[in-house]
C-alpha atoms as a PDB file:
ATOM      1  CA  UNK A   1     -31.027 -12.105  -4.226  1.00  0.00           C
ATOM      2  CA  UNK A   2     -34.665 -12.169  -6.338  1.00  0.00           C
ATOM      3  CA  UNK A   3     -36.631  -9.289  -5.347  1.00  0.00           C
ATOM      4  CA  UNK A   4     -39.039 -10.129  -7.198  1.00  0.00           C
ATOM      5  CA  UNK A   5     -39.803 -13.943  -7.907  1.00  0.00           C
ATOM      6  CA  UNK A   6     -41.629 -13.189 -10.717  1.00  0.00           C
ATOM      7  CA  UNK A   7     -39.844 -10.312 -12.622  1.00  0.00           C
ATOM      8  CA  UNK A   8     -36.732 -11.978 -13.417  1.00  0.00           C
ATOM      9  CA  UNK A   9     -35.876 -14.987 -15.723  1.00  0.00           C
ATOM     10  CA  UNK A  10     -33.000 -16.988 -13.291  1.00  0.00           C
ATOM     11  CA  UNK A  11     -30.494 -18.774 -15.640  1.00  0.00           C
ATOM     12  CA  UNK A  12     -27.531 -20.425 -14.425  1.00  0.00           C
ATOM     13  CA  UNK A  13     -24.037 -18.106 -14.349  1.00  0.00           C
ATOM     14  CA  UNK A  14     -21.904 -19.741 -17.236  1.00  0.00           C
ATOM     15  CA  UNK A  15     -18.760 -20.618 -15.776  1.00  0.00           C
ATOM     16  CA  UNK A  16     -16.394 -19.039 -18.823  1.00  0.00           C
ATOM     17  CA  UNK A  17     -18.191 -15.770 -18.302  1.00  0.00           C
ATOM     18  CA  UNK A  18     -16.890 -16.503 -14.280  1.00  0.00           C
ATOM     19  CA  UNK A  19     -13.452 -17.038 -15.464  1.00  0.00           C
ATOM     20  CA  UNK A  20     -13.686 -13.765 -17.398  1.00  0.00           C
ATOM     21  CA  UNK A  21     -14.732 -11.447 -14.885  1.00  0.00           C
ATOM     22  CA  UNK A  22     -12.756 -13.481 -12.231  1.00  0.00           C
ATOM     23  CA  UNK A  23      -9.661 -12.305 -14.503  1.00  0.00           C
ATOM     24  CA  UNK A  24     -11.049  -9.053 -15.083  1.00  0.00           C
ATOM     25  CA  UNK A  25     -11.192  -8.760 -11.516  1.00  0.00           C
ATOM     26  CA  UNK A  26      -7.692  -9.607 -11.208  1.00  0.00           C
ATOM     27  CA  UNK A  27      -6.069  -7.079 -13.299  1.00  0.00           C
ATOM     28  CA  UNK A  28      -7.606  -4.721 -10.855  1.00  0.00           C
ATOM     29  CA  UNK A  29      -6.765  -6.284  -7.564  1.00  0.00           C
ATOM     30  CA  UNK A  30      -3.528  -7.879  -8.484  1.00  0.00           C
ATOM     31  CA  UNK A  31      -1.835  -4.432  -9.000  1.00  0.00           C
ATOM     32  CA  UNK A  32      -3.143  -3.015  -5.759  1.00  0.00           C
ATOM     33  CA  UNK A  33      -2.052  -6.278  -3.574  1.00  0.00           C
ATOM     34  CA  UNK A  34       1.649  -6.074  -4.898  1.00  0.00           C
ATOM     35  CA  UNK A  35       1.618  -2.502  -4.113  1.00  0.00           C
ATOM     36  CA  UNK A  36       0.424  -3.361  -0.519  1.00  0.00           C
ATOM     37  CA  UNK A  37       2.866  -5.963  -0.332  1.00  0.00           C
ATOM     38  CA  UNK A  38       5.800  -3.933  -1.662  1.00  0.00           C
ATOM     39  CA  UNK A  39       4.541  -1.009   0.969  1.00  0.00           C
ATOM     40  CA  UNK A  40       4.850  -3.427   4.097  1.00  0.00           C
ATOM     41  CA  UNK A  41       8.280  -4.525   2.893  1.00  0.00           C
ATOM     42  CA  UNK A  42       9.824  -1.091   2.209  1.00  0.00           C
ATOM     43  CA  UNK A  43       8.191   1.390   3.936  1.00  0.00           C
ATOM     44  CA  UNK A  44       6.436  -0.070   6.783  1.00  0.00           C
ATOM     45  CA  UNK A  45       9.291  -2.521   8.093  1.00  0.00           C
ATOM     46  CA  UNK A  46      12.709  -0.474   8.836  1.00  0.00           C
ATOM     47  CA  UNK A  47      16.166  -1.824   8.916  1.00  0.00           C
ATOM     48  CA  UNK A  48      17.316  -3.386  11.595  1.00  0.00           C
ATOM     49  CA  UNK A  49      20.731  -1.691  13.410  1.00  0.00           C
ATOM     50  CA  UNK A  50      22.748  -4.517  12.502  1.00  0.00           C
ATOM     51  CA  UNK A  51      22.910  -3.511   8.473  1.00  0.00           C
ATOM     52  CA  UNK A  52      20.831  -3.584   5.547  1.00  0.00           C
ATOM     53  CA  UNK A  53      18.576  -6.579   7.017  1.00  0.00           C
ATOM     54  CA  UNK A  54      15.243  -5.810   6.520  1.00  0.00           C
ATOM     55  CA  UNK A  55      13.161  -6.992   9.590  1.00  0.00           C
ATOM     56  CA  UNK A  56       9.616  -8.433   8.942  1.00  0.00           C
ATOM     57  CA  UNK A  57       8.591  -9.492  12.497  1.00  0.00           C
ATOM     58  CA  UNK A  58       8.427 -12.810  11.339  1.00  0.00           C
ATOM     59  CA  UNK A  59      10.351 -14.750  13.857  1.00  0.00           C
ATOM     60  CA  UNK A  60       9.502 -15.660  17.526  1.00  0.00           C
ATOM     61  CA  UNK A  61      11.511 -13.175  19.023  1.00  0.00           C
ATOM     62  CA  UNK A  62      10.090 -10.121  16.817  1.00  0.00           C
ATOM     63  CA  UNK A  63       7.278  -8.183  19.354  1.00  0.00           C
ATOM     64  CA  UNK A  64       4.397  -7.325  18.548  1.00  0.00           C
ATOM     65  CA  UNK A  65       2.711  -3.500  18.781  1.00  0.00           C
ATOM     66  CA  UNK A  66       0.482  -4.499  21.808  1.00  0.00           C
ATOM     67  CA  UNK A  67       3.653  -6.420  23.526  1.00  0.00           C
ATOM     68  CA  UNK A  68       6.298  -2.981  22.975  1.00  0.00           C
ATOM     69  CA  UNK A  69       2.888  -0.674  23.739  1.00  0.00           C
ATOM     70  CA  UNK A  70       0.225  -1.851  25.238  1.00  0.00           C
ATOM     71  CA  UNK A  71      -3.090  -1.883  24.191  1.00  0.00           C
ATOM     72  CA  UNK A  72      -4.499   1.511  23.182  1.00  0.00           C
ATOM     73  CA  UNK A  73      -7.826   0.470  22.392  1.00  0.00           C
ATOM     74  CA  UNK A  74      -9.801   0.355  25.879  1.00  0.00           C
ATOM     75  CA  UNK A  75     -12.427  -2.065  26.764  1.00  0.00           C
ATOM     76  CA  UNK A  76     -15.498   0.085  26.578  1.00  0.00           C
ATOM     77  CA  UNK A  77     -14.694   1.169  22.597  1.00  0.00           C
ATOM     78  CA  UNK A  78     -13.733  -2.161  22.084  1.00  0.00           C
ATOM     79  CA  UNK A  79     -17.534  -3.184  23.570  1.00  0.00           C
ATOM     80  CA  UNK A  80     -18.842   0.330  21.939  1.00  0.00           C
ATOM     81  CA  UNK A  81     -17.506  -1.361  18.085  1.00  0.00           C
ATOM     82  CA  UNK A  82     -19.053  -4.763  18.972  1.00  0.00           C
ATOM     83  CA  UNK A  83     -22.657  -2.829  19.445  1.00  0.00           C
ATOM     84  CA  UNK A  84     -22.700  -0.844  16.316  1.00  0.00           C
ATOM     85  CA  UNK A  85     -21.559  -4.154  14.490  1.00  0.00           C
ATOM     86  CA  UNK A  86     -24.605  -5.908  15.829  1.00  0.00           C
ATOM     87  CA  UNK A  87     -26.898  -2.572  15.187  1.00  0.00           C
ATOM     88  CA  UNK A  88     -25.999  -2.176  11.570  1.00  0.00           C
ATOM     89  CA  UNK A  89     -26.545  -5.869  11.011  1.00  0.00           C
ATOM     90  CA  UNK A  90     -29.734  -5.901  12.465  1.00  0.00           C
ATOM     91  CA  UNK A  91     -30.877  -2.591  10.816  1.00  0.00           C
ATOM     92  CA  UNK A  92     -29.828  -4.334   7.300  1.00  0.00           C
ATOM     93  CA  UNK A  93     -32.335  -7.077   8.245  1.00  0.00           C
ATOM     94  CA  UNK A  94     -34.838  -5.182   8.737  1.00  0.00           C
ATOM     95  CA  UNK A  95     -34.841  -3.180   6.173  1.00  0.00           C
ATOM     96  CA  UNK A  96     -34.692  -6.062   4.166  1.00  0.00           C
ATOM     97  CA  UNK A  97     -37.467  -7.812   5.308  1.00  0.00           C
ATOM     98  CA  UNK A  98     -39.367  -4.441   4.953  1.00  0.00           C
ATOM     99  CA  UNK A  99     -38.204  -4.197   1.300  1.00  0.00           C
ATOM    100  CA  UNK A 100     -39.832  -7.660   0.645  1.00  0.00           C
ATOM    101  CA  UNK A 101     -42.874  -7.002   2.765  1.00  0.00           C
ATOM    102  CA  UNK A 102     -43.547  -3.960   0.276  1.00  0.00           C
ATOM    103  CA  UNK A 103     -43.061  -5.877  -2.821  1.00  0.00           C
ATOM    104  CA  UNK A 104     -45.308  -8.437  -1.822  1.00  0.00           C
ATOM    105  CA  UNK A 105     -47.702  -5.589  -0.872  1.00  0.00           C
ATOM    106  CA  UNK A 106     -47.265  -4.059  -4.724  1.00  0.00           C
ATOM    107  CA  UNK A 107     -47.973  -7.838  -5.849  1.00  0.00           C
ATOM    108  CA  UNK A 108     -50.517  -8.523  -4.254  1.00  0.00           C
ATOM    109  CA  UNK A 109     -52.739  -5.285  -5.155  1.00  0.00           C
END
């Protein structure tokens, strides 16, 4: 995103400086992901009854929360998050385009 098309010298993003921060990035989200993963497995999924067999809901016979519950999230909230979704975006857009109508102003003048 150039705010400015004048202010700012574009140059091309060298790829070995991408592989660096891609593995900088990494050692951050690696850590977190096995912890999420190592979460679901131990704390989120119980054993079953039948002995230490640890019980992922991966199989066809494994129900889901809306099957064993119903679904707790009614229609109108469900409508209600769909709105504000749509409301944000479009307030982001505009105050985008406003934020490049006032740096054209400052150019121009």
């Amino acid at each position: 995103m150039i705010l400015c098309h004048g202010c700012y010298d574009y140059t091309r993003y060298p790829f070995d400086i991408f592989i660096e921060d891609a593995g900088l990035l990494m050692i951050v989200v690696l850590p977190a992901a096995i912890c999420v993963v190592l979460w679901k497995v131990f704390v989120t999924n119980r054993t079953t009854p039948r002995g230490n067999i640890l019980s992922l809901g991966l199989d066809e016979s494994s129900a889901t929360y809306t099957e064993l519950y119903g679904r707790s999230l009614p229609w109108l909230a469900l409508f209600l998050h769909a709105l504000v979704g749509v409301a944000t975006f479009k307030l982001g857009v505009l105050t985008f385009k406003a934020w490049s109508y006032i740096l054209d102003l400052q150019l121009t003048h």
